[in-house]
C-alpha atoms as a PDB file:
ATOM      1  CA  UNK A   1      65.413 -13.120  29.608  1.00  0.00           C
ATOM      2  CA  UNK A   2      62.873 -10.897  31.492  1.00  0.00           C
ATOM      3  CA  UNK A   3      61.901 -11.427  34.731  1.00  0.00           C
ATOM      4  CA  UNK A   4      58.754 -13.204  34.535  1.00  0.00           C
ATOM      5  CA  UNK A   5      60.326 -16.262  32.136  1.00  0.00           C
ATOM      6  CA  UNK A   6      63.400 -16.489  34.573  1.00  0.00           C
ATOM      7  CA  UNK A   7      60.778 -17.119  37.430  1.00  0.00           C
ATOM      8  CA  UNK A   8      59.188 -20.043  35.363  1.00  0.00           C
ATOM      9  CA  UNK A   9      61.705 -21.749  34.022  1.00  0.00           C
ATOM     10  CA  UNK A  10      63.010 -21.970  38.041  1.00  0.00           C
ATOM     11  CA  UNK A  11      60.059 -23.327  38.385  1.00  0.00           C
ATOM     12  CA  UNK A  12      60.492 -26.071  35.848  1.00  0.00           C
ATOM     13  CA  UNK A  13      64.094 -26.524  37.090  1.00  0.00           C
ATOM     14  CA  UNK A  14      62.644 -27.364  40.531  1.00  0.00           C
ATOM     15  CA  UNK A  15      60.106 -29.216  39.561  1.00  0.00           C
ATOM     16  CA  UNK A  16      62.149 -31.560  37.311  1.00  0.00           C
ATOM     17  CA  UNK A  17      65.039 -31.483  39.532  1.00  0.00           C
ATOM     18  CA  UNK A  18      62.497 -33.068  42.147  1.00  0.00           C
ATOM     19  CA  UNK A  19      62.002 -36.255  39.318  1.00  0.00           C
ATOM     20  CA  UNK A  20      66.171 -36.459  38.971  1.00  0.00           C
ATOM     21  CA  UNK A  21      66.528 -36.788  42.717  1.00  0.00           C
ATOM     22  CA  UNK A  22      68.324 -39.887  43.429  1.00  0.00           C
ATOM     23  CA  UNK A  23      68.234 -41.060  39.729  1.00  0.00           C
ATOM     24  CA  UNK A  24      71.546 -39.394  38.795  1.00  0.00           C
ATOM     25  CA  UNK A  25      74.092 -41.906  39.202  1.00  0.00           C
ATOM     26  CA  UNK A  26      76.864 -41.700  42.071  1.00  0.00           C
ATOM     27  CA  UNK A  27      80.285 -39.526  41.622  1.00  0.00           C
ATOM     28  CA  UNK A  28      82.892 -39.916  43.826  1.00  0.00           C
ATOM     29  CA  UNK A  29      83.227 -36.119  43.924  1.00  0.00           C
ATOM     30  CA  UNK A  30      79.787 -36.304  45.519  1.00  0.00           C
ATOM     31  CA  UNK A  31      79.391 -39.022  48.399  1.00  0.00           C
ATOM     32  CA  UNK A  32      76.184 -37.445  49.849  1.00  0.00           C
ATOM     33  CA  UNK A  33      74.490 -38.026  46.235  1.00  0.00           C
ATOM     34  CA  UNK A  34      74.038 -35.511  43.101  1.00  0.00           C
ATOM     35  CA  UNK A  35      72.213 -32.011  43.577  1.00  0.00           C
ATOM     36  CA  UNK A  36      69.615 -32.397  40.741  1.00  0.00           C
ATOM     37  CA  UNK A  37      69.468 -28.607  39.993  1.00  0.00           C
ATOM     38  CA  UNK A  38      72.368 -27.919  39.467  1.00  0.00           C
ATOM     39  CA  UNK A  39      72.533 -30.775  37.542  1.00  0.00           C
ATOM     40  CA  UNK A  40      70.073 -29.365  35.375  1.00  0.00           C
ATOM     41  CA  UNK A  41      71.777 -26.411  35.011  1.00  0.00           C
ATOM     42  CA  UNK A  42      75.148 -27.411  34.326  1.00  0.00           C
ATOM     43  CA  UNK A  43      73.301 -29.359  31.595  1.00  0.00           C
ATOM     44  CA  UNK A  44      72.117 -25.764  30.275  1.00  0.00           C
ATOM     45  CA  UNK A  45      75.474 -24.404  30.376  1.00  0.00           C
ATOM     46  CA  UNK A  46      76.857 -26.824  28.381  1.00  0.00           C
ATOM     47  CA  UNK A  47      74.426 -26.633  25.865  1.00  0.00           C
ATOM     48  CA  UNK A  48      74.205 -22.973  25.557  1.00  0.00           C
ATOM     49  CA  UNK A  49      77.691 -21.743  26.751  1.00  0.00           C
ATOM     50  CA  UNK A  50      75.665 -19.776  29.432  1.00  0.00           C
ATOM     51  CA  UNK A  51      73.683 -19.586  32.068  1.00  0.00           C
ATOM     52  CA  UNK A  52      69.347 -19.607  31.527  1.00  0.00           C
ATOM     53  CA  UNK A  53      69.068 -16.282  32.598  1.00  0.00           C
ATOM     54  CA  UNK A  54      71.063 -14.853  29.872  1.00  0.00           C
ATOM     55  CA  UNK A  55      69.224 -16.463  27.227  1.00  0.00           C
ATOM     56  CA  UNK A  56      66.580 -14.719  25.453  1.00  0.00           C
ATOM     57  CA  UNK A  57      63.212 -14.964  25.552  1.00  0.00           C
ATOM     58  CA  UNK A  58      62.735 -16.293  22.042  1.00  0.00           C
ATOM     59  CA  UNK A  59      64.568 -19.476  23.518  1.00  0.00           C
ATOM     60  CA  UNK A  60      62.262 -20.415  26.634  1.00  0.00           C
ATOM     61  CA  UNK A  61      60.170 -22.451  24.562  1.00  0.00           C
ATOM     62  CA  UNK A  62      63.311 -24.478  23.237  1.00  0.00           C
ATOM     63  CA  UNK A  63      64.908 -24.264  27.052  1.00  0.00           C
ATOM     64  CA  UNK A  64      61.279 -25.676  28.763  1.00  0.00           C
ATOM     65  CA  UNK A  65      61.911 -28.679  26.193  1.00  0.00           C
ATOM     66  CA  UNK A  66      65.133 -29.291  27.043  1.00  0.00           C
ATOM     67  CA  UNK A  67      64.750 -29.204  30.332  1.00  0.00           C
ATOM     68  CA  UNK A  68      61.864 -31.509  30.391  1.00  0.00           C
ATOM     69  CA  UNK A  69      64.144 -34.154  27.959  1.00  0.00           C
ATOM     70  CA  UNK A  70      66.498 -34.224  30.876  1.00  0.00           C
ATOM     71  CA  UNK A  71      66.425 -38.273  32.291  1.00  0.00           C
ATOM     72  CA  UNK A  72      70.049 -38.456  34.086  1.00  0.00           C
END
């Protein structure tokens, strides 16, 4: 993924992590509550068996929309 779709789909990450924050439900492995972003990401990595910055850029339209169908 160039540089320029990396930097936006942060963006969305940030943004959307901001909605998640103190929606995701509790986890013993995390007292102090959930980080949101990574969260999101983990989501990503399970989904496409890597990390968003090694995706392509044919996928960021596909990635924005599964980012944004994120709810917990």
């Amino acid at each position: 993924m160039n540089n320029t779709n990396k930097k936006l789909i942060w963006k969305l990450i940030q943004s959307h992590g901001e909605n998640l924050k103190n929606k995701l439900e509790p986890h013993p492995n995390h007292p102090d509550g959930r980080n949101p972003y990574a969260h999101i990401c983990s989501l990503i990595n399970e989904k496409y068996s890597c990390s968003y910055k090694d995706l392509s850029d044919d996928n960021v339209e596909e990635l924005k929309r599964f980012i944004l169908g994120i709810n917990e």
